[in-house]
Protein backbone atom coordinates (compact mmCIF):
# COMPACT_ATOMS: atom_id res chain seq x y z
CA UNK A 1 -6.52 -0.39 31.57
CA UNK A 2 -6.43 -1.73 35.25
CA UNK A 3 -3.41 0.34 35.96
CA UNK A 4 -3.75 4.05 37.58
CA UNK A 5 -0.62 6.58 36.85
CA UNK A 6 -2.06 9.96 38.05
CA UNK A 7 -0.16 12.43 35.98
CA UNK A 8 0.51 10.66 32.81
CA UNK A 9 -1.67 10.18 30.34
CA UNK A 10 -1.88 6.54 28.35
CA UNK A 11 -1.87 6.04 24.85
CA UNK A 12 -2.88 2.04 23.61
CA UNK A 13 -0.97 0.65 21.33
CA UNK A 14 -2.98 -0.87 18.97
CA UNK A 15 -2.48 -4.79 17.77
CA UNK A 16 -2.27 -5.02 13.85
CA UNK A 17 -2.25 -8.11 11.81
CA UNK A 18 1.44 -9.56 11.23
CA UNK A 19 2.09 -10.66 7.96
CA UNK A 20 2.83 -13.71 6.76
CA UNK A 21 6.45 -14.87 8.00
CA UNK A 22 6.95 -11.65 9.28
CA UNK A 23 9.57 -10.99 12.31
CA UNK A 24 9.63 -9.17 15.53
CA UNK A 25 11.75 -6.98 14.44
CA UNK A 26 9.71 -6.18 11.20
CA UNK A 27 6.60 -6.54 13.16
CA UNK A 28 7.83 -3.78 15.54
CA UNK A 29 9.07 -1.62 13.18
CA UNK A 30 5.21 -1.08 11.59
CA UNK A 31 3.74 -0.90 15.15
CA UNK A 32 6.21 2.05 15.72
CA UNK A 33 4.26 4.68 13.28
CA UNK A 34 1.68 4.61 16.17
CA UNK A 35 4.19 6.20 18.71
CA UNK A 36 3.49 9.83 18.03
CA UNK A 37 5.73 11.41 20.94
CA UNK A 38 9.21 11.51 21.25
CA UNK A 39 10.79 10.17 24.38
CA UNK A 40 8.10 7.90 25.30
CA UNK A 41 7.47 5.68 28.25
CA UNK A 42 6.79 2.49 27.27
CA UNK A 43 4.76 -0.61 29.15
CA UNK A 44 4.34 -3.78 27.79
CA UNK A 45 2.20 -6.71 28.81
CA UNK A 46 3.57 -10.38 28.09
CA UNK A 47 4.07 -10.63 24.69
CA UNK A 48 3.33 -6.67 24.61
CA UNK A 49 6.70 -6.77 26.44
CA UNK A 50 8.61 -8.56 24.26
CA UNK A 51 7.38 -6.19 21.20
CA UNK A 52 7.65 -3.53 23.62
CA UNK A 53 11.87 -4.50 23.93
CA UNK A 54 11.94 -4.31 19.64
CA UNK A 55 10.33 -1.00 19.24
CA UNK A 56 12.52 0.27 22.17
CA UNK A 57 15.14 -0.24 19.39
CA UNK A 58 14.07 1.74 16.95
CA UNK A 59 12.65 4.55 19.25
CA UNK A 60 14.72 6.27 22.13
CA UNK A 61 12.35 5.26 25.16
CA UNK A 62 12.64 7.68 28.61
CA UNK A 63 11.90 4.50 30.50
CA UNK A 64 10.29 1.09 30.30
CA UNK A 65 8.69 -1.38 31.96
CA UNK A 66 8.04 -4.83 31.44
CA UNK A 67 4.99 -6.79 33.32
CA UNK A 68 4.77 -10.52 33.01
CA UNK A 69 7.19 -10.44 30.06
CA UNK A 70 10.95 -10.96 29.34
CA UNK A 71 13.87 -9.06 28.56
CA UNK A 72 15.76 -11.54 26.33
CA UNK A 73 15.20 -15.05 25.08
CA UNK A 74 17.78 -16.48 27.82
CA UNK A 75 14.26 -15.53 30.37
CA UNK A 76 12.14 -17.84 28.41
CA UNK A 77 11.59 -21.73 28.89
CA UNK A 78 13.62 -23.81 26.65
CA UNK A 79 10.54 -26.35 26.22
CA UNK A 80 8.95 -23.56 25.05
CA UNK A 81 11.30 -22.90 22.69
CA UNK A 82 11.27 -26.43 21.27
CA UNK A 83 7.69 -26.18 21.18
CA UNK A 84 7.70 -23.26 19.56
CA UNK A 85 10.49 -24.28 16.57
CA UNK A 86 9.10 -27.75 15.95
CA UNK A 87 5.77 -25.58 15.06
CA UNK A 88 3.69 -27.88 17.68
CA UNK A 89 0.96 -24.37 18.15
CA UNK A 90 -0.51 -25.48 14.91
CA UNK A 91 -2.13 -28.57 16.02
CA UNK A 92 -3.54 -26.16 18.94
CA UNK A 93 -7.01 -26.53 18.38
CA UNK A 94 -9.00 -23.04 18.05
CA UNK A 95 -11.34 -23.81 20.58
CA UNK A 96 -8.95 -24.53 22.82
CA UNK A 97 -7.46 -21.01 21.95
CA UNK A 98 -11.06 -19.43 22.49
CA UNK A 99 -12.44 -21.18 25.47
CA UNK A 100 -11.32 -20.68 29.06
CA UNK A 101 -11.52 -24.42 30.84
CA UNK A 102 -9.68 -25.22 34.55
CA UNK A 103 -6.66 -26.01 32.67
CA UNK A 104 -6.41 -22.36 31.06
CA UNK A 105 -7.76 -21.18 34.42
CA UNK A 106 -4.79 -22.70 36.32
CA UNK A 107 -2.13 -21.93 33.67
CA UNK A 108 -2.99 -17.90 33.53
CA UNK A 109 -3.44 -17.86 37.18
CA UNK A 110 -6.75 -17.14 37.16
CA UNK A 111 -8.43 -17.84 40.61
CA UNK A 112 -11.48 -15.57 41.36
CA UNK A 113 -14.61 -14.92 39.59
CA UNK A 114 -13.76 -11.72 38.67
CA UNK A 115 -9.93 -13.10 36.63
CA UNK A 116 -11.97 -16.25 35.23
CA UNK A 117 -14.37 -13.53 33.44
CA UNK A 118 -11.78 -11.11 32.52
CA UNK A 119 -9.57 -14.33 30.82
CA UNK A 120 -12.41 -15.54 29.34
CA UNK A 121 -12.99 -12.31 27.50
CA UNK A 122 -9.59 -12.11 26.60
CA UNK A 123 -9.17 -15.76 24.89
CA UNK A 124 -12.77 -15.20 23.39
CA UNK A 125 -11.43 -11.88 21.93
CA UNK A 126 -7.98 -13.53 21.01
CA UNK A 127 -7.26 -13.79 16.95
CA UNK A 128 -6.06 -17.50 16.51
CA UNK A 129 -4.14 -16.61 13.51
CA UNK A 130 -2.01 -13.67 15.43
CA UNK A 131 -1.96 -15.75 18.24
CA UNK A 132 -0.12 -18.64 16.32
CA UNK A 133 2.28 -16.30 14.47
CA UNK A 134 2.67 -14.65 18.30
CA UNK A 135 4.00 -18.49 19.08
CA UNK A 136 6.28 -19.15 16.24
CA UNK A 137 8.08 -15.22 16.24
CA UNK A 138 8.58 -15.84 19.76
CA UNK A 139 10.55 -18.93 18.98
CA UNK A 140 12.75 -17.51 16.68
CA UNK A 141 13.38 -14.12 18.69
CA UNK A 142 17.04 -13.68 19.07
CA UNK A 143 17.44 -10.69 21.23
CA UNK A 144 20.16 -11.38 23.97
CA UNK A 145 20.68 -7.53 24.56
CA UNK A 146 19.25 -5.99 27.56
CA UNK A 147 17.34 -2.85 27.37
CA UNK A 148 18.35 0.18 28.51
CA UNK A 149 16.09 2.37 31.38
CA UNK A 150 13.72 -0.36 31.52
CA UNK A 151 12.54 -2.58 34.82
CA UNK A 152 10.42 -5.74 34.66
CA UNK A 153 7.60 -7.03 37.28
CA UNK A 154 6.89 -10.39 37.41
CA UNK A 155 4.86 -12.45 39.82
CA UNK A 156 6.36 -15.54 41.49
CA UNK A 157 3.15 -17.92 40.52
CA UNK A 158 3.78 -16.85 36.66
CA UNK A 159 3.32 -20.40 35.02
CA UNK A 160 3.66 -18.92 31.58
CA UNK A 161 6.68 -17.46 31.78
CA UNK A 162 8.43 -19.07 34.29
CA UNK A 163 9.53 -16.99 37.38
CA UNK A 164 12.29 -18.87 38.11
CA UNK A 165 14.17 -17.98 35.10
CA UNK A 166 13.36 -14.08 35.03
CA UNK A 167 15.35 -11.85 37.33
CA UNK A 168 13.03 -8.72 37.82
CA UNK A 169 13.54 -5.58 39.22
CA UNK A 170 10.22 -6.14 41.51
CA UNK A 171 8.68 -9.68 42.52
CA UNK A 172 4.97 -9.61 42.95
CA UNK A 173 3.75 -12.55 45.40
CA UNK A 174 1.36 -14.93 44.29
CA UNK A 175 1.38 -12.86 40.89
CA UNK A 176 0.37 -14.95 38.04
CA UNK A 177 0.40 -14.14 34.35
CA UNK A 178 -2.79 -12.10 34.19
CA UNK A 179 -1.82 -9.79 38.05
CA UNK A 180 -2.39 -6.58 36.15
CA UNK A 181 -5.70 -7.55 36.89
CA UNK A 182 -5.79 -8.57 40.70
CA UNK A 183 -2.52 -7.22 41.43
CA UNK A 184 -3.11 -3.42 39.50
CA UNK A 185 -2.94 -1.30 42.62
CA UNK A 186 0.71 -2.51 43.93
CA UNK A 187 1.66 -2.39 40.23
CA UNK A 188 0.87 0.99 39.72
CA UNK A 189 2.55 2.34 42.30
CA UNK A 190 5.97 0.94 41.52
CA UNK A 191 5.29 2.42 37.86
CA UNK A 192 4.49 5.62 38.96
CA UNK A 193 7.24 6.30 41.70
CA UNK A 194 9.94 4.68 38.73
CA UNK A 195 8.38 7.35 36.19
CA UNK A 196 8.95 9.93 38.59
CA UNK A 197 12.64 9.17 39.69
């Protein structure tokens, strides 16, 4: 919502409850029946992103872009991965999932007043249950195939998904996970001039 593209008008996507076992792919394939439009352009937010690279399958996509978020598995940690498979997010306890603390704060980036109240909101909003089958679909995504007309912005202080191991199109500096929120402005401008190439 922080993000300003003058000329286009945005459409949210709307989270739905994953079933039980359920894949990306499957996953994506429901979430599609909300994309009304043909030739859409597509943005997608972390995890958003990596949802937003299945439906991209199943819908042709003008153009896409990717913030904070990966274009195939080989972009994510491998720890992660492990941590992920061996199923580890269930002993997450759900206040820990729910509560900002200076760990969270330092993990998400989250330095002012104004990002420590914005991730607060967004872990106190956060569904544990969606959030855990988030965790475990993530570990066994297999996609290894880039998408097509699609560019990724990432920051270079993103501790959740590792900069290091992402090659985007645009590097924001000192972005952390949550810069759509501090970072908006410089973000919106690279997605507007890229929609309008």
């Amino acid at each position: 919502m922080n993000l300003k593209l003058p000329g286009y008008h945005k459409v949210y996507i709307n989270w739905i409850p994953a079933l039980r076992d359920e894949s990306l792919t499957a996953y994506a394939g429901r979430i599609r029946s909300q994309i009304t439009v043909e030739d859409p352009y597509l943005i997608g937010l972390s995890f958003g992103g990596i949802v937003a690279v299945e439906v991209s399958k199943l819908v042709k996509v003008k153009k896409m872009v990717l913030i904070s978020s990966v274009r195939t598995k080989d972009e994510l940690n491998k720890r992660q991965f492990f941590f992920m498979k061996l199923g580890l997010y269930r002993i997450i306890p759900r206040a820990l999932i729910n509560r900002a603390n200076f760990l969270t704060y330092s993990y998400f980036g989250a330095h002012s007043l104004n990002d420590k109240k914005a991730l607060r909101k967004l872990l106190k909003d956060t569904d544990v249950a969606f959030f855990r089958w988030a965790l475990k679909s993530i570990g066994y995504w297999k996609n290894k195939e880039v998408p097509e007309r699609t560019i990724q912005i990432h920051g270079t202080a993103d501790r959740v998904i590792t900069s290091r191991l992402v090659h985007p199109d645009y590097r924001i500096k000192g972005g952390g996970h949550l810069m759509v929120f501090n970072k908006a402005d410089t973000i919106s401008k690279i997605i507007t001039k890229y929609f309008r190439e």
